[in-house]
Protein backbone atom coordinates (compact mmCIF):
# COMPACT_ATOMS: atom_id res chain seq x y z
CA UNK A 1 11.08 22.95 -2.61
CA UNK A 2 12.49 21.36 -5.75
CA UNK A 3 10.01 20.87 -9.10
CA UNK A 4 10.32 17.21 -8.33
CA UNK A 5 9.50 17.07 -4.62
CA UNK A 6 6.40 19.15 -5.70
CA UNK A 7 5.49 17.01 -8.44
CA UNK A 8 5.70 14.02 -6.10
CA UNK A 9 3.66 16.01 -3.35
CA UNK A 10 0.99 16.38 -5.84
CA UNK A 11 1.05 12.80 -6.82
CA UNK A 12 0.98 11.69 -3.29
CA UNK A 13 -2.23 14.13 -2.20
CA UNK A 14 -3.67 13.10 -5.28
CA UNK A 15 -3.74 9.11 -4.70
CA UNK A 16 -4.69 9.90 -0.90
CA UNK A 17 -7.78 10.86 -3.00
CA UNK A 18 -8.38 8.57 -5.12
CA UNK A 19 -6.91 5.69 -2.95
CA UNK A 20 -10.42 4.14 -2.99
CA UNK A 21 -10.85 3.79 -6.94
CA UNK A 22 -12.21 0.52 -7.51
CA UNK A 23 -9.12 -1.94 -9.55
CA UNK A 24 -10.26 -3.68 -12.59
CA UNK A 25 -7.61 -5.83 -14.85
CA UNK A 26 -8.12 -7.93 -17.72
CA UNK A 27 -9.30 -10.84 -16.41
CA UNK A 28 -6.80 -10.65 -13.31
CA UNK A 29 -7.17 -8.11 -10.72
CA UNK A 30 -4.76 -5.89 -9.23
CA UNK A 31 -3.76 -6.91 -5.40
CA UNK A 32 -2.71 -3.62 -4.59
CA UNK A 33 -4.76 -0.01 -3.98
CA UNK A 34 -4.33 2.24 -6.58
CA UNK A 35 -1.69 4.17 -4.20
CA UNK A 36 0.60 1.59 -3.15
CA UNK A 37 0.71 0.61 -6.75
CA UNK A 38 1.90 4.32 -7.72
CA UNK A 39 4.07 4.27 -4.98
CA UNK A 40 5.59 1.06 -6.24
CA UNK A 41 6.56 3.43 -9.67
CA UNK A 42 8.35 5.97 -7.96
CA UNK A 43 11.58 4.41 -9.04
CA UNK A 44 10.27 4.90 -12.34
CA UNK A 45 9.42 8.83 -12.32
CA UNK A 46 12.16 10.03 -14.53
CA UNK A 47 11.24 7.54 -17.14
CA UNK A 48 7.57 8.63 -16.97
CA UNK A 49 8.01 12.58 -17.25
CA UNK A 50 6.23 13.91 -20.06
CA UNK A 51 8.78 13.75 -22.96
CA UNK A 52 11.38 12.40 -20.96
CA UNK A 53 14.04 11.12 -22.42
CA UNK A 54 15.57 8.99 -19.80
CA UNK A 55 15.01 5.24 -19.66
CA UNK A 56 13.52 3.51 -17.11
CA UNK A 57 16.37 2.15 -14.59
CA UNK A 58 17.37 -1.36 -13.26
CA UNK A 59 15.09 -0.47 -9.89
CA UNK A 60 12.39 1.04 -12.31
CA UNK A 61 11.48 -2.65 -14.60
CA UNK A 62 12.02 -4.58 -11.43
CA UNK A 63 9.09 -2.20 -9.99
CA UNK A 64 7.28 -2.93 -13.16
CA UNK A 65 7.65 -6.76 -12.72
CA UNK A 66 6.83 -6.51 -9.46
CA UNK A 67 4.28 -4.60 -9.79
CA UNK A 68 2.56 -7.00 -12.92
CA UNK A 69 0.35 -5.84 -15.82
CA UNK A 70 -3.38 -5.67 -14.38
CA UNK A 71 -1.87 -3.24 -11.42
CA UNK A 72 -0.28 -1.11 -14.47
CA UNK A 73 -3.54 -1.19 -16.22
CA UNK A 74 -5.24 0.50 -13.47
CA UNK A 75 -3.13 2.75 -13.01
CA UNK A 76 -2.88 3.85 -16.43
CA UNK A 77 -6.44 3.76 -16.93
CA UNK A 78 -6.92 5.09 -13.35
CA UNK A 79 -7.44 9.17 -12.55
CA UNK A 80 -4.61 11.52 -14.24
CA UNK A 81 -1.20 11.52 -12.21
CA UNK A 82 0.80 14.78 -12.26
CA UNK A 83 3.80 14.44 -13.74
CA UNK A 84 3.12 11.01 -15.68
CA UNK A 85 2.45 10.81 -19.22
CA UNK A 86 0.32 7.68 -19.39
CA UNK A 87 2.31 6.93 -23.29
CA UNK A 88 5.21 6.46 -21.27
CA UNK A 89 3.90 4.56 -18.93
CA UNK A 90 2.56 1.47 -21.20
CA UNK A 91 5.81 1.49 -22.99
CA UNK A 92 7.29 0.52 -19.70
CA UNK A 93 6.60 -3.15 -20.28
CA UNK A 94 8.04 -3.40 -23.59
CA UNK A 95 11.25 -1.23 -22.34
CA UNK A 96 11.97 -3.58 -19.47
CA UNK A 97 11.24 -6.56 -21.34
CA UNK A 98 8.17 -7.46 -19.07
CA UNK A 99 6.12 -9.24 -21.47
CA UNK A 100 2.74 -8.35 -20.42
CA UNK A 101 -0.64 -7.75 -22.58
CA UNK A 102 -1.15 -4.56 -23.41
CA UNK A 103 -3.77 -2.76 -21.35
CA UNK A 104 -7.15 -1.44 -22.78
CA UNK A 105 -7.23 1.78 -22.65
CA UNK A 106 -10.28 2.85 -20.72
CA UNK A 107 -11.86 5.68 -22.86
């Protein structure tokens, strides 16, 4: 099995989980659970590596649109991901021009 199949196993069995983690945005909540919003950022899991230098792809920021800030916020504020550095992650918006708020982060 490759490195990146198992890192995306382990994300998987992790939101299966944590699927029922309660969703809280900034004043707008997110429609989706927290694992079909991760699943929605699979097209962006080279740009979300830990130190990864790659940017995030066409398919990636039209995820990110899609997907809309208070969903992001949840997930970044969420459990820990394997495999996603959570810096990487809230740079997203700015990278694909998304023009959200910037999410609290949940301390």
């Amino acid at each position: 099995m490759k490195a990146s199949q198992s890192i995306l196993l382990a994300v998987f069995t992790l939101a299966l989980v944590t699927a029922s983690v309660v969703q809280k945005g900034e004043g707008l909540t997110c429609g989706s659970t927290f694992f079909s919003a991760m699943v929605q950022l699979i097209p962006c899991r080279a740009a979300l590596a830990p130190f990864s230098p790659v940017p995030p792809s066409g398919a990636c920021c039209n995820a990110i649109k899609a997907l809309g800030q208070p969903c992001l916020c949840v997930l970044v504020n969420g459990p820990p991901i394997s495999g996603v550095d959570r810096s990487m992650a809230l740079q997203l918006p700015d990278k694909c021009t998304a023009n959200f708020e910037p999410c609290d982060m949940m301390k």
